[in-house]
Protein backbone atom coordinates (compact mmCIF):
# COMPACT_ATOMS: atom_id res chain seq x y z
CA UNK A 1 -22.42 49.26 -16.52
CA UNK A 2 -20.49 49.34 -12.76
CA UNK A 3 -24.15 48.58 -11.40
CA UNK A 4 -24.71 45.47 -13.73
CA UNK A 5 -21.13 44.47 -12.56
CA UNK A 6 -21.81 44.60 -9.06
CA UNK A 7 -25.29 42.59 -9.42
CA UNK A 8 -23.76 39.73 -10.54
CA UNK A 9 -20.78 39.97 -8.77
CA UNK A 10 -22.80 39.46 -5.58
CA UNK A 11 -25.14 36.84 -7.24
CA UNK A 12 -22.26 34.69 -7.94
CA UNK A 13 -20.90 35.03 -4.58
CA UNK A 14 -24.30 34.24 -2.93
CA UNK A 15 -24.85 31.45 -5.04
CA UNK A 16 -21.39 29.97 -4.02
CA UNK A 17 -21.94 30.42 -0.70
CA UNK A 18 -25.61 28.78 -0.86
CA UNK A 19 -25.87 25.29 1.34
CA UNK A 20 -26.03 23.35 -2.16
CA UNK A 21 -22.67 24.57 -2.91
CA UNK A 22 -20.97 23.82 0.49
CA UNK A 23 -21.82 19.87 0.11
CA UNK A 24 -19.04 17.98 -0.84
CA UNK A 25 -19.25 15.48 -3.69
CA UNK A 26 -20.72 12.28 -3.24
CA UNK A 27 -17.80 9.43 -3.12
CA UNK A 28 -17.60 7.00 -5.60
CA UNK A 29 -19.93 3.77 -5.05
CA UNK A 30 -18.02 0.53 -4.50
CA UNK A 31 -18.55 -2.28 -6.14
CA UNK A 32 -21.66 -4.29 -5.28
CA UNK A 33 -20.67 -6.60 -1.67
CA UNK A 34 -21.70 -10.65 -1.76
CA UNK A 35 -25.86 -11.08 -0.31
CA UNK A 36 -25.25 -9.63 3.31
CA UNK A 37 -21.52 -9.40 3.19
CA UNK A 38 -19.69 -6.56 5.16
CA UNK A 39 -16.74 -4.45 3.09
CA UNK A 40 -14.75 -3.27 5.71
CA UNK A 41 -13.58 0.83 4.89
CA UNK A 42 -9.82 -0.44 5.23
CA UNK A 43 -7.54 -3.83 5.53
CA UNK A 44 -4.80 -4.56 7.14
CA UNK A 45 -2.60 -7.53 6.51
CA UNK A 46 0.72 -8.35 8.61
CA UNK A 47 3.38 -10.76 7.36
CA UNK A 48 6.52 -11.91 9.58
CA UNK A 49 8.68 -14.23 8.83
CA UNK A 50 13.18 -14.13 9.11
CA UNK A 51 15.00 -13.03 6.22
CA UNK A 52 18.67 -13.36 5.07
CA UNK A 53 21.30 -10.78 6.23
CA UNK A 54 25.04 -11.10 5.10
CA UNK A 55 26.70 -10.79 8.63
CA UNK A 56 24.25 -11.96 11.21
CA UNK A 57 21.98 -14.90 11.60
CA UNK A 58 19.29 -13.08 9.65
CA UNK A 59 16.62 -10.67 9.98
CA UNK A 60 13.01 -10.80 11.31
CA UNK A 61 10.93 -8.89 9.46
CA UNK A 62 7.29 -7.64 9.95
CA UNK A 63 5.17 -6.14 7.66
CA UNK A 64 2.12 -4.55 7.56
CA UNK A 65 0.44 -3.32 4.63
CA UNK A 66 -2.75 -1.14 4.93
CA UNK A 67 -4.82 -0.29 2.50
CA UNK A 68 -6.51 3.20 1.65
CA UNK A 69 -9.97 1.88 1.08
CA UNK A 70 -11.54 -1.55 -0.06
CA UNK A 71 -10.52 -2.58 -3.62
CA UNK A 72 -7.63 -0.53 -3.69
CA UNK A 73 -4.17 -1.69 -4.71
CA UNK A 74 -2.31 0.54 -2.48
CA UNK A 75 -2.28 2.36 1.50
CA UNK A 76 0.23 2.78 3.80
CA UNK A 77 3.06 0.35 5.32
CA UNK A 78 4.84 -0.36 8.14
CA UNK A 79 8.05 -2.61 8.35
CA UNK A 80 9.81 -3.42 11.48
CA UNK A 81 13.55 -4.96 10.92
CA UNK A 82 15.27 -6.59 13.51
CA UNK A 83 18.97 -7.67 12.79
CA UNK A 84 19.15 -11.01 15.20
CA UNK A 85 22.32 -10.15 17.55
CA UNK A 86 22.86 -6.67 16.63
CA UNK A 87 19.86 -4.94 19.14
CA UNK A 88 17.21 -2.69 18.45
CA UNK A 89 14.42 -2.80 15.69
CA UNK A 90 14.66 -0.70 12.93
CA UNK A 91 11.09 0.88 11.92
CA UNK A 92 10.22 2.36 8.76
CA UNK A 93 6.84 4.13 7.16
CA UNK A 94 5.60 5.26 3.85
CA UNK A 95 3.53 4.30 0.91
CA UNK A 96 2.87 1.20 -1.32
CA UNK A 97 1.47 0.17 -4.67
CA UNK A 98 0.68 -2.79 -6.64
CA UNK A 99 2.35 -3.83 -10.48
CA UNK A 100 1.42 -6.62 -12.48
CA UNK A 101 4.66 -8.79 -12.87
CA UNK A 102 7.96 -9.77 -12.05
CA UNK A 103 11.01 -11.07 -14.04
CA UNK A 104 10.10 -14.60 -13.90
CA UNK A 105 5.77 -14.63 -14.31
CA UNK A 106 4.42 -11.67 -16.13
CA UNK A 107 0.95 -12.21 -14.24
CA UNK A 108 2.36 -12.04 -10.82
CA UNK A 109 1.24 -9.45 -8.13
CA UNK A 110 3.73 -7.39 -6.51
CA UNK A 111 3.57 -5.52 -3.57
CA UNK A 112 5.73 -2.66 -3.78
CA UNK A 113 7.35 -0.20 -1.07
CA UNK A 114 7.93 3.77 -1.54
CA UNK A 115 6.90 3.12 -5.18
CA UNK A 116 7.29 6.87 -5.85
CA UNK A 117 11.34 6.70 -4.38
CA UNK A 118 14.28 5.85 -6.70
CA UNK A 119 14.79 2.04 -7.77
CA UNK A 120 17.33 1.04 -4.96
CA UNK A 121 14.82 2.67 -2.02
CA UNK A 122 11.88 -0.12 -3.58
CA UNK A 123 11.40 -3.16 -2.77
CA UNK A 124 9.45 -5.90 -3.83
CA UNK A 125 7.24 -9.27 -2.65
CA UNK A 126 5.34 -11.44 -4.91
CA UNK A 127 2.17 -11.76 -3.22
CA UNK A 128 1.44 -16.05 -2.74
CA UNK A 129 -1.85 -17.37 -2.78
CA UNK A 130 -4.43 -15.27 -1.68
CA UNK A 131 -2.33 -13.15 0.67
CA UNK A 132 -1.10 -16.47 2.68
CA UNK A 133 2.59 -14.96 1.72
CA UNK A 134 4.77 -12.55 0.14
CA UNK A 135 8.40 -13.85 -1.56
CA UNK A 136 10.96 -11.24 -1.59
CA UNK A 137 12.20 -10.34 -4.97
CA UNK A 138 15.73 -8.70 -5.33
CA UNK A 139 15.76 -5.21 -7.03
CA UNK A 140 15.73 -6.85 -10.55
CA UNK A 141 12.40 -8.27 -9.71
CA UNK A 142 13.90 -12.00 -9.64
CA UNK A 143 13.24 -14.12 -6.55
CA UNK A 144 16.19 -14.76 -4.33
CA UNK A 145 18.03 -18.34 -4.33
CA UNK A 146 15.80 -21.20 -3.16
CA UNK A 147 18.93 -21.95 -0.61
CA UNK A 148 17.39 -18.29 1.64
CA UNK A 149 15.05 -17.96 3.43
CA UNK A 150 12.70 -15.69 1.50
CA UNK A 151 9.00 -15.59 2.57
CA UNK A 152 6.99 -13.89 4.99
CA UNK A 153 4.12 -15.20 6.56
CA UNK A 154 0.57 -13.95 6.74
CA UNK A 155 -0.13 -13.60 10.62
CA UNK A 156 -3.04 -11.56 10.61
């Protein structure tokens, strides 16, 4: 009984080792591209623009948003904050997602930062268009007063 044991102990590992094994699975196919169109592996899109700030003469922002892979609704971010008068930029990393919705249009697109952090380490733009602009939203998911300054600018 050992012996049978031992055969197929040593099958199993010789299969598993076998070239066939090692391959790793095929990705996913992406959805069929436009007659000669190119779908890039990633995208990048920047937004800048100067947002409010309670005790300075605002902040410029820039954002850019990088996605994972095409047709993806979330990647990586980076968002550069510079308080006018008050010196150096202020850099930040991490992850962001898409929703469907905000408090005022349940249809709406939003672009969301460090979706996996607690509600006030979010935040949230209302993509415009077809990425020409993202409108901040405050933490309740309402846009802010039409008297602020509140969009950012696609740049690239």
């Amino acid at each position: 009984m050992n012996h049978l044991t031992l055969i197929l102990t040593v099958a199993l590992m010789t299969a598993a080792c076998s070239p066939q094994a090692a391959k790793p699975p095929a990705a996913p196919a992406a959805p069929p591209a436009a007659s000669g169109a190119v779908i890039p592996s990633a995208m990048t899109m920047s937004f800048s623009g100067d947002l409010p700030c309670a005790d300075c003469p605002g902040i410029r922002t820039e954002l850019t948003l990088t996605r994972d892979a095409p047709y993806s609704g979330d990647g990586t971010y980076r968002l550069v904050e510079t308080y006018l008068e008050r010196g150096a930029p202020i850099t930040s990393i991490g992850i962001w997602g898409t929703l469907r919705g905000d408090a005022v249009d349940p249809d709406a697109t939003v672009y969301v930062l460090n979706p996996d952090k607690p509600e006030g380490e979010r935040r949230h733009y209302r993509r415009l268009g077809n990425d020409e602009a993202l409108k901040v939203l405050g933490g309740d998911m309402t846009p802010l007063p039409d008297s602020l300054p509140s969009t950012l600018k696609r740049v690239k």
